[in-house]
Protein backbone atom coordinates (compact mmCIF):
# COMPACT_ATOMS: atom_id res chain seq x y z
CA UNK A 1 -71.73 82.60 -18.64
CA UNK A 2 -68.60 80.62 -17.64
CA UNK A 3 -69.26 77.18 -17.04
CA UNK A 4 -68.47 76.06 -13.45
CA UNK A 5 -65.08 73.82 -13.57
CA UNK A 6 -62.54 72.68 -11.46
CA UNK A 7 -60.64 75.07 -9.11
CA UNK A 8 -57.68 75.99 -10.13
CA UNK A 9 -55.98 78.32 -7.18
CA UNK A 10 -57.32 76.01 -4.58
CA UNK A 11 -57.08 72.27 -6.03
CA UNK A 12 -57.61 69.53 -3.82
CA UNK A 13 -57.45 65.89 -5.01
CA UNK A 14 -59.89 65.08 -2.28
CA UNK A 15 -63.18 66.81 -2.29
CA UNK A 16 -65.72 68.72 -3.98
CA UNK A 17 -64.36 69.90 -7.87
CA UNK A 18 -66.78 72.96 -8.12
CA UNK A 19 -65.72 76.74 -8.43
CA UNK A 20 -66.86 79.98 -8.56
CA UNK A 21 -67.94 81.95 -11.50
CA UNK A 22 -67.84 85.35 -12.25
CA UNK A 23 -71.87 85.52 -12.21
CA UNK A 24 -73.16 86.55 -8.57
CA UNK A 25 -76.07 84.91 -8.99
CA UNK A 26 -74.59 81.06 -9.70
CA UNK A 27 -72.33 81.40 -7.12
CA UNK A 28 -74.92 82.47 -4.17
CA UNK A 29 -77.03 79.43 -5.40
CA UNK A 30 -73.74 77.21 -5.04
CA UNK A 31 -73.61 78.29 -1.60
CA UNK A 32 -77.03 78.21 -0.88
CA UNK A 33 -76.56 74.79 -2.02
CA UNK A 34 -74.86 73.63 1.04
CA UNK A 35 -76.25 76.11 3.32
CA UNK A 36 -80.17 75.41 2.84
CA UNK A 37 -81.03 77.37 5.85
CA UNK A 38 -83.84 80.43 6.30
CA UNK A 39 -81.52 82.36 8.05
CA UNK A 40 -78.95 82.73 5.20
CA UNK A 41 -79.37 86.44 4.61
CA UNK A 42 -78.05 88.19 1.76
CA UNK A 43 -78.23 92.14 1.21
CA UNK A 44 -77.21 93.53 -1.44
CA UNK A 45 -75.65 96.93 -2.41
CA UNK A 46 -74.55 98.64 -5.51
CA UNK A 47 -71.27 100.17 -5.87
CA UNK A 48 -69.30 102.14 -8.28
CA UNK A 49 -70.58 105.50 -10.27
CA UNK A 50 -70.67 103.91 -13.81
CA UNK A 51 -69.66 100.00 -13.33
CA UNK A 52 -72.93 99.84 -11.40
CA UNK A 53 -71.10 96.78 -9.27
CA UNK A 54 -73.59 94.54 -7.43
CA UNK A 55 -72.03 93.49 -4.11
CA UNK A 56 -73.79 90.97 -1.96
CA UNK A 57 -72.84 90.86 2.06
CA UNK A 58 -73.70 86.98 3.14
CA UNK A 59 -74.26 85.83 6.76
CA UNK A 60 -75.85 83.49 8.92
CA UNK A 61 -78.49 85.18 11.27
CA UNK A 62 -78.26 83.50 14.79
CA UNK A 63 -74.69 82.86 14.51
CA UNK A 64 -72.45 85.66 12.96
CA UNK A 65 -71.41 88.58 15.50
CA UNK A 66 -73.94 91.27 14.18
CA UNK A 67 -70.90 93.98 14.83
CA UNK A 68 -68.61 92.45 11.76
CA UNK A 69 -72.07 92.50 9.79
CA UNK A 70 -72.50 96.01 10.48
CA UNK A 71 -68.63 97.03 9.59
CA UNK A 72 -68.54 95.04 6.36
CA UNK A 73 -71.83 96.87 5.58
CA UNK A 74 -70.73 100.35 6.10
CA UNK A 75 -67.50 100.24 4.34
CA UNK A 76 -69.02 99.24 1.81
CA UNK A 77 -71.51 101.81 1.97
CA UNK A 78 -68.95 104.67 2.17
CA UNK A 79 -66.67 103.90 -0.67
CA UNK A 80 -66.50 106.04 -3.26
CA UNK A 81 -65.22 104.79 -6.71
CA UNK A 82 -66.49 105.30 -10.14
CA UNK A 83 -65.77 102.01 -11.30
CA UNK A 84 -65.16 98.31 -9.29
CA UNK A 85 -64.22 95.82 -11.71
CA UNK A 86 -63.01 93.02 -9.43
CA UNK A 87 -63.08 91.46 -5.82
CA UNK A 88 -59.39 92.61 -5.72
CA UNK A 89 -60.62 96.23 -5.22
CA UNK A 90 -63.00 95.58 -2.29
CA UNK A 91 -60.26 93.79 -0.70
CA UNK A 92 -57.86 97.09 -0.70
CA UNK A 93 -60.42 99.55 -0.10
CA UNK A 94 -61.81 97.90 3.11
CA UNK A 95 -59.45 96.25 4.54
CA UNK A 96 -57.88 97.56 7.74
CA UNK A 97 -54.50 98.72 7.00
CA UNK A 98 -54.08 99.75 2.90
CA UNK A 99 -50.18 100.15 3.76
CA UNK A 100 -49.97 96.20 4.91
CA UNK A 101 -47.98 93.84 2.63
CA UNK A 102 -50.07 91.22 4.68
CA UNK A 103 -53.46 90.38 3.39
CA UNK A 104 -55.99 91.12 5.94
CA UNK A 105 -59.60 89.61 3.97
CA UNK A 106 -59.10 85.88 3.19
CA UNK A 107 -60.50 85.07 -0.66
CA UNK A 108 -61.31 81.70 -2.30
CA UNK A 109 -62.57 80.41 -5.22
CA UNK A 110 -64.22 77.66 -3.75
CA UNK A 111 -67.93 77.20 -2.55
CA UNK A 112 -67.36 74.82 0.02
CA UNK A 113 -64.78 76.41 1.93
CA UNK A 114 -67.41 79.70 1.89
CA UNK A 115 -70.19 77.35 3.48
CA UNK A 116 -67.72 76.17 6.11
CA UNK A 117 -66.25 79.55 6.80
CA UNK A 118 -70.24 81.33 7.12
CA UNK A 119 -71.02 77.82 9.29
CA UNK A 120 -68.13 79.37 11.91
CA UNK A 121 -69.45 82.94 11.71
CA UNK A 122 -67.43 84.95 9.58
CA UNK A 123 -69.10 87.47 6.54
CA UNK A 124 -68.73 86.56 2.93
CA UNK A 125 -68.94 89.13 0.23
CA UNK A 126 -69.80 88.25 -3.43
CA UNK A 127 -68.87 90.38 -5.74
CA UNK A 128 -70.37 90.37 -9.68
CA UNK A 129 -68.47 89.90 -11.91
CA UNK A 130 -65.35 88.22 -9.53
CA UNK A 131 -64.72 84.23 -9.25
CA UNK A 132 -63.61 84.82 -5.71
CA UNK A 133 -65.09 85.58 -2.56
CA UNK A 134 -64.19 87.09 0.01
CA UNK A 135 -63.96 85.83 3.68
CA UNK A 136 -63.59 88.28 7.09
CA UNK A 137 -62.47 88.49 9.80
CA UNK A 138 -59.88 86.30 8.97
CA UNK A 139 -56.59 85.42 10.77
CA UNK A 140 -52.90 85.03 9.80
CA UNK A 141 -52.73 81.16 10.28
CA UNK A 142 -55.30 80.29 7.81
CA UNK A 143 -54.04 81.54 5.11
CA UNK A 144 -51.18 78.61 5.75
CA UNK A 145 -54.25 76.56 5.75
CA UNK A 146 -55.72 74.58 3.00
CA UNK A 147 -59.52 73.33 2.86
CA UNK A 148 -58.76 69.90 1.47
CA UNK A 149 -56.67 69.24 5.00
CA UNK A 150 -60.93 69.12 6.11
CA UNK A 151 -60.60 66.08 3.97
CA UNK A 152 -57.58 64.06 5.35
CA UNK A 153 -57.17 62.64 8.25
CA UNK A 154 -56.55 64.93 11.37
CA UNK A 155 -53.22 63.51 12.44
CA UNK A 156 -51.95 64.07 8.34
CA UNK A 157 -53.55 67.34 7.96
CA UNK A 158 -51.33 68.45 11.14
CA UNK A 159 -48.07 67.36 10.00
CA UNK A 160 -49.04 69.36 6.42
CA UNK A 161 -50.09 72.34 8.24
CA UNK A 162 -46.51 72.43 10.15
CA UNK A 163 -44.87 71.78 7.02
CA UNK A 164 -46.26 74.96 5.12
CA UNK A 165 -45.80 76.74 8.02
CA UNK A 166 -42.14 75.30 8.43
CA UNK A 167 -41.25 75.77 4.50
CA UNK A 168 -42.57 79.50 5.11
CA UNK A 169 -39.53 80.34 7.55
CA UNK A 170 -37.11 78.52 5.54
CA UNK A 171 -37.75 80.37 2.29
CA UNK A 172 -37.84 83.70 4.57
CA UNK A 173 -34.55 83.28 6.44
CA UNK A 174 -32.13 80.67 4.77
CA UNK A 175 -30.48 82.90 2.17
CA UNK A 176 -30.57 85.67 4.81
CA UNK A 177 -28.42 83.63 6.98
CA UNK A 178 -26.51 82.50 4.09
CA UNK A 179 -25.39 86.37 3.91
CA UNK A 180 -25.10 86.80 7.78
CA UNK A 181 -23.00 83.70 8.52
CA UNK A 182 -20.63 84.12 5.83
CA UNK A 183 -20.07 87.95 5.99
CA UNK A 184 -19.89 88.02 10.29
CA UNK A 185 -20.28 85.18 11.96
CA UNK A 186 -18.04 82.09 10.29
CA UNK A 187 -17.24 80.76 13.71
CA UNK A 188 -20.68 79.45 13.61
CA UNK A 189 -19.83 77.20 10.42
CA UNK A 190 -18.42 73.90 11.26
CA UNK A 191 -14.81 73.50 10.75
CA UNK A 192 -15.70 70.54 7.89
CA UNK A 193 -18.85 72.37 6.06
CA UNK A 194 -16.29 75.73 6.45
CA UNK A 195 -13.74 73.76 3.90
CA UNK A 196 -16.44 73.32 1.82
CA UNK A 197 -18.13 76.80 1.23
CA UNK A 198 -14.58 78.35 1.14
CA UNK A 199 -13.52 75.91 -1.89
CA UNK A 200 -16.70 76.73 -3.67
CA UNK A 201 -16.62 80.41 -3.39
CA UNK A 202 -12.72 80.52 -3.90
CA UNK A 203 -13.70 81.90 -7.50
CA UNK A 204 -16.41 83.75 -6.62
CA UNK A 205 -15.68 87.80 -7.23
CA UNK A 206 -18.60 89.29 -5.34
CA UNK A 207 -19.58 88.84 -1.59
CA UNK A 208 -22.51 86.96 -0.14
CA UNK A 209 -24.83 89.75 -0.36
CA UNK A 210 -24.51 90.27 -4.37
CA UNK A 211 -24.37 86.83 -5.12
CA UNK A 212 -27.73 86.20 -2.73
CA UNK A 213 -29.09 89.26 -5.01
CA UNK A 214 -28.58 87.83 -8.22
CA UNK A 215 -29.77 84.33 -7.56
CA UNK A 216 -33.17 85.42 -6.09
CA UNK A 217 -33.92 88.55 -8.05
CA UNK A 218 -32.86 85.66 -11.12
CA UNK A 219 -35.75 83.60 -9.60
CA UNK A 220 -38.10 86.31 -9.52
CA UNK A 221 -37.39 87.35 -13.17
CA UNK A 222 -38.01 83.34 -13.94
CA UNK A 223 -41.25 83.36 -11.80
CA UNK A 224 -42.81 86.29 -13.65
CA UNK A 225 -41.99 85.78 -17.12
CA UNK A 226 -43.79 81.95 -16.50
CA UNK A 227 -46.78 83.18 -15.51
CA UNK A 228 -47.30 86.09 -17.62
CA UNK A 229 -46.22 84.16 -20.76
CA UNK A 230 -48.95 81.41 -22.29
CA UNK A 231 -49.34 78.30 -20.29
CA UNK A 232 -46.82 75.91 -22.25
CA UNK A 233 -44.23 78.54 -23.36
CA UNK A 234 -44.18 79.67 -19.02
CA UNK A 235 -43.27 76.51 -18.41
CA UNK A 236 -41.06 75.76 -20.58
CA UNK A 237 -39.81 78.73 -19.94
CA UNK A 238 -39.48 78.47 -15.94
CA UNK A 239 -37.90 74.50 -16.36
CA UNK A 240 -34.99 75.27 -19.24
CA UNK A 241 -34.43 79.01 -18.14
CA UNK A 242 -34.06 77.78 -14.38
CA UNK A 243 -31.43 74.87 -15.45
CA UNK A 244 -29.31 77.11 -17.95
CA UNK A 245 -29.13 79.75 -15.67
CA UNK A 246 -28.22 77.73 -12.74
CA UNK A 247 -25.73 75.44 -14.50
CA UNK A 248 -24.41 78.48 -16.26
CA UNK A 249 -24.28 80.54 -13.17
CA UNK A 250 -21.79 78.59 -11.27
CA UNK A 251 -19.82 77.24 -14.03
CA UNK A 252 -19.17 81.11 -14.57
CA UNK A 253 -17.72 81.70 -11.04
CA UNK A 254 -20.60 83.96 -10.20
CA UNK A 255 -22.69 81.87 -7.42
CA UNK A 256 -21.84 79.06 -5.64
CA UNK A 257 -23.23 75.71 -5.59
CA UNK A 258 -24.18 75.51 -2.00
CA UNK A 259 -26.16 79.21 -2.76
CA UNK A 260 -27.77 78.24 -5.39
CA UNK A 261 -29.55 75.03 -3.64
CA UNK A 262 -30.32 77.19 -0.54
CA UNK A 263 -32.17 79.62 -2.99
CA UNK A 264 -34.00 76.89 -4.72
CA UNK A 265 -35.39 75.12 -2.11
CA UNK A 266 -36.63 78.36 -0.80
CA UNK A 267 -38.35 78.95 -4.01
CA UNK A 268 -40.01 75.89 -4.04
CA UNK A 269 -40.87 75.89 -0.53
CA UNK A 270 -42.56 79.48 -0.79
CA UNK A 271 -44.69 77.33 -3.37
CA UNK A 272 -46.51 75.39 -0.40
CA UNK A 273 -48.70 78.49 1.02
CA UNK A 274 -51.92 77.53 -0.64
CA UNK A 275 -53.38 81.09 -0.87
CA UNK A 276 -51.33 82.84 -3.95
CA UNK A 277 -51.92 86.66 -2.36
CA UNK A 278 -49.60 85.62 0.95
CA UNK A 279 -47.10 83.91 -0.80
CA UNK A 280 -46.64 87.21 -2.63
CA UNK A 281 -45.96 88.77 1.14
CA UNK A 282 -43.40 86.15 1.37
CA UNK A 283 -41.74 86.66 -1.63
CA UNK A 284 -41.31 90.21 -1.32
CA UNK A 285 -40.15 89.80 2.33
CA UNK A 286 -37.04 87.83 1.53
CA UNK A 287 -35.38 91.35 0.59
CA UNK A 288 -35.18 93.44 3.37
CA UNK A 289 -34.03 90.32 5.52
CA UNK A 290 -31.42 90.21 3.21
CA UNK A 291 -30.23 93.79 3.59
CA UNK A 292 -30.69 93.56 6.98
CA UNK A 293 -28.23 90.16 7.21
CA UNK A 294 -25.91 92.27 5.37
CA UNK A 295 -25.96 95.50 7.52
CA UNK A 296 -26.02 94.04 10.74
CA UNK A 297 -25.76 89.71 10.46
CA UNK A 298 -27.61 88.00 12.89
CA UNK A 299 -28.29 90.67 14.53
CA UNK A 300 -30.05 92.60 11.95
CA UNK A 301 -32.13 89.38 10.99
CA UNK A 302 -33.70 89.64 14.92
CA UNK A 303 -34.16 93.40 14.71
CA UNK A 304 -36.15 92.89 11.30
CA UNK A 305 -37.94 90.11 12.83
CA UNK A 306 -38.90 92.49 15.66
CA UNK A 307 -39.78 94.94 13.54
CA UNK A 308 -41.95 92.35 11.49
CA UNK A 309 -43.64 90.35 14.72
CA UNK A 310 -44.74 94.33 15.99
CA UNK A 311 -46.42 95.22 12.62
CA UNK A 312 -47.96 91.75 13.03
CA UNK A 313 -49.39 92.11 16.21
CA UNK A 314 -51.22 95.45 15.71
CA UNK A 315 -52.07 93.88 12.25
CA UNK A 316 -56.82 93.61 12.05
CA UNK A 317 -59.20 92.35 10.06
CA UNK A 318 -62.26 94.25 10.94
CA UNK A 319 -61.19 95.10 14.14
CA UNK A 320 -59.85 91.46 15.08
CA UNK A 321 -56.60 90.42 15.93
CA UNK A 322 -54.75 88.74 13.13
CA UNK A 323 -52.51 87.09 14.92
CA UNK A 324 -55.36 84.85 17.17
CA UNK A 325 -55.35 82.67 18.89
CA UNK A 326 -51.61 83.25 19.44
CA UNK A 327 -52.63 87.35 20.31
CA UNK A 328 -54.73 87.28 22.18
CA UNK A 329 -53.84 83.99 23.33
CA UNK A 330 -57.10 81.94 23.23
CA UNK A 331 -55.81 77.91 23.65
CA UNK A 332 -59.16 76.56 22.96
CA UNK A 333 -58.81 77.86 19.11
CA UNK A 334 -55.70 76.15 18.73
CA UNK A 335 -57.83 73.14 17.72
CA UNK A 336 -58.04 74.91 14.64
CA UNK A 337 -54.71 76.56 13.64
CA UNK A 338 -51.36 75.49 13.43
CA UNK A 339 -52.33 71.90 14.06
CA UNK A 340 -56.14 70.01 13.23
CA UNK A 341 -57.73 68.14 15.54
CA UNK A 342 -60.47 65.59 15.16
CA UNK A 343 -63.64 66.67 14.49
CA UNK A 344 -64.86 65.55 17.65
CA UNK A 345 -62.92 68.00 19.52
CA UNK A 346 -64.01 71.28 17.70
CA UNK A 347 -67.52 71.24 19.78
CA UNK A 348 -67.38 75.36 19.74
CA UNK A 349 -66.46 77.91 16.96
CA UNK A 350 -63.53 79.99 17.83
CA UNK A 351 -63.61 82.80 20.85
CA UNK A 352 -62.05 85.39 18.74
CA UNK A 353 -65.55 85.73 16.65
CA UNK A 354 -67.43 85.76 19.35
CA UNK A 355 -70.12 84.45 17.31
CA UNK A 356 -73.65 84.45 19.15
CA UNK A 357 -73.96 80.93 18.98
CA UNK A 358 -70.69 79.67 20.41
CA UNK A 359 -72.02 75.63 20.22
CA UNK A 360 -71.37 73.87 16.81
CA UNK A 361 -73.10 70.70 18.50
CA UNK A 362 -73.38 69.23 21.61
CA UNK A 363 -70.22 67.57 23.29
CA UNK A 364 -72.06 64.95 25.68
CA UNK A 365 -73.58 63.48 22.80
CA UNK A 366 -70.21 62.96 21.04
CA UNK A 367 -69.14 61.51 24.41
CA UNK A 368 -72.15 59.41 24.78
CA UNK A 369 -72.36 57.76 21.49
CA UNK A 370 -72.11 54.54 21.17
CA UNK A 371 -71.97 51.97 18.36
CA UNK A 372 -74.93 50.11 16.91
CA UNK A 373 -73.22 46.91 17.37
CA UNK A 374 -71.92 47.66 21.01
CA UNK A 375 -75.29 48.20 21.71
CA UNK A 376 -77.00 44.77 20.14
CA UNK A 377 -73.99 42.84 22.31
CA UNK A 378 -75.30 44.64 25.38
């Protein structure tokens, strides 16, 4: 077996350094580790006509809503494949909508963030043979959320939290409003910063739109050959290939300087999401904003939005809103979401769950504590 190292999707400099494996077995002792507990249940089911696949369904009895227990359990149950090689295939089979480019089941590679996440009263699934496991129900904003932010200090794990989530719309809509502004709406460009763009794309042969194209489908060519290549050679590969091409670029008259920043600091900023399956969502959503800037400007940005924000808010996972606590709106899970609050303040696990045992621990006796040497003065 694989010896347990140091996470690699999920690395926090703060924290436990322990991963998952692809043996079953090592990783439910890692989180029986931290979850010592008699009612830590664990069923297990076989799946798959000739892998054989042994799945394990993990829960908390006493805490976890028994009705996401019992859908995680039957669609498992009724799926019918010959062969299940990785967690990646329970994840498209169950999930709620297969047609989704959102992720709707939550996976990690770390054991710590699965004890925390079972604590709250969600369902893990371990799957053999996988070095992730998966987490449901789940909801949009924490996959914008990372587990070492558990580590920081509340007030600095807020501000990072609105930072991903602030780099997330930037990398989404800059280069469509690039395209919008500059093909409809240049009255919205002021008269100095107007000079400017119009001097640097006074060469330029193509409009907005192709020259938007090129740059990010560019980016997306330089993202794909660096991780499919060998470590060292990707990123070399990613580094020289991103400066020739960009210094090249615009010395050729095809892009313009101002372009070519926008589209790089959306590439790095869709780097900050610190679960790799939605910053795929992201990546791939940057296109048809972009046709729709060109189609319509502005105007087609909001109806794509719309159209976006809709899909979002009938979006599940197992039955549960994904867009909680913002739909429904529940205010007492906000402790817990776009912004983290002291522990202190997260007394009760969220509504959405409704988890039988709402109580983490008792608020009065966070209220009523007082210091040792508070009480000796006394």
């Amino acid at each position: 077996y694989r010896d347990i190292n140091i996470p690699e999707v999920e690395f926090s400099v703060v924290g436990p350094k322990e991963t998952f494996v692809e043996s079953a077995e090592r990783n439910i002792n890692l989180i029986r580790k931290r979850l010592p507990i008699s009612n830590l249940v664990i069923k297990e089911f076989e799946v798959g006509k000739i892998s054989k696949t042994k799945i394990y369904v993990v829960y908390i009895e006493g805490i976890t809503n028994m009705e996401d227990v019992e859908t995680v359990i039957q669609r498992i149950s009724e799926i019918e494949m010959d062969s299940i090689i990785d967690s990646s295939y329970i994840v498209q089979i169950i999930c709620d909508n297969q047609n989704s480019l959102f992720p709707q089941i939550l996976d990690t590679e770390r054991p710590d963030r699965t004890a925390a996440i079972l604590a709250e009263g969600k369902v893990a699934i371990v799957i053999d043979g996988s070095p992730h496991v998966l987490i449901a129900p789940t909801t949009l904003v924490e996959f914008f959320a990372s587990f070492e932010d558990y580590f920081l200090n509340w007030i600095i794990a807020s501000f990072f939290r609105i930072l991903r989530l602030f780099s997330v719309a930037f990398s989404l809509f800059v280069t469509p409003f690039y395209v919008a502004i500059l093909t409809y709406h240049y009255e919205l460009i002021p008269q100095d910063l107007l000079g400017l763009l119009v001097t640097t794309r006074r060469q330029i042969p193509f409009p907005p739109f192709l020259e938007a194209l090129f740059l990010e489908i560019t980016i997306e060519l330089l993202r794909e050959a660096g991780a499919r290549l060998p470590t060292k050679v990707g990123q070399t590969i990613g580094i020289v290939g991103g400066i020739v091409l960009g210094t090249a670029s615009v010395e050729a008259g095809l892009t313009s300087n101002v372009l070519l920043i926008f589209v790089s600091l959306a590439a790095l900023s869709s780097f900050t999401t610190p679960v790799y399956r939605i910053s795929n969502t992201i990546r791939l959503l940057r296109f048809p904003f972009l046709i729709m800037a060109q189609l319509w400007g502005i105007l087609g940005i909001l109806i794509g939005f719309s159209v976006l924000l809709i899909h979002l808010l009938r979006l599940t996972s197992l039955g549960r809103p994904m867009l909680a606590p913002i739909f429904p709106f529940r205010i007492h899970d906000f402790k817990d979401s776009f912004i983290r609050l002291s522990f202190n303040r997260q007394t009760k696990r969220p509504i959405t769950l409704r988890s039988r045992q709402r109580e983490r621990y008792s608020d009065e006796k966070v209220k009523k504590h007082k210091d040792i040497r508070k009480d000796i003065d006394e």
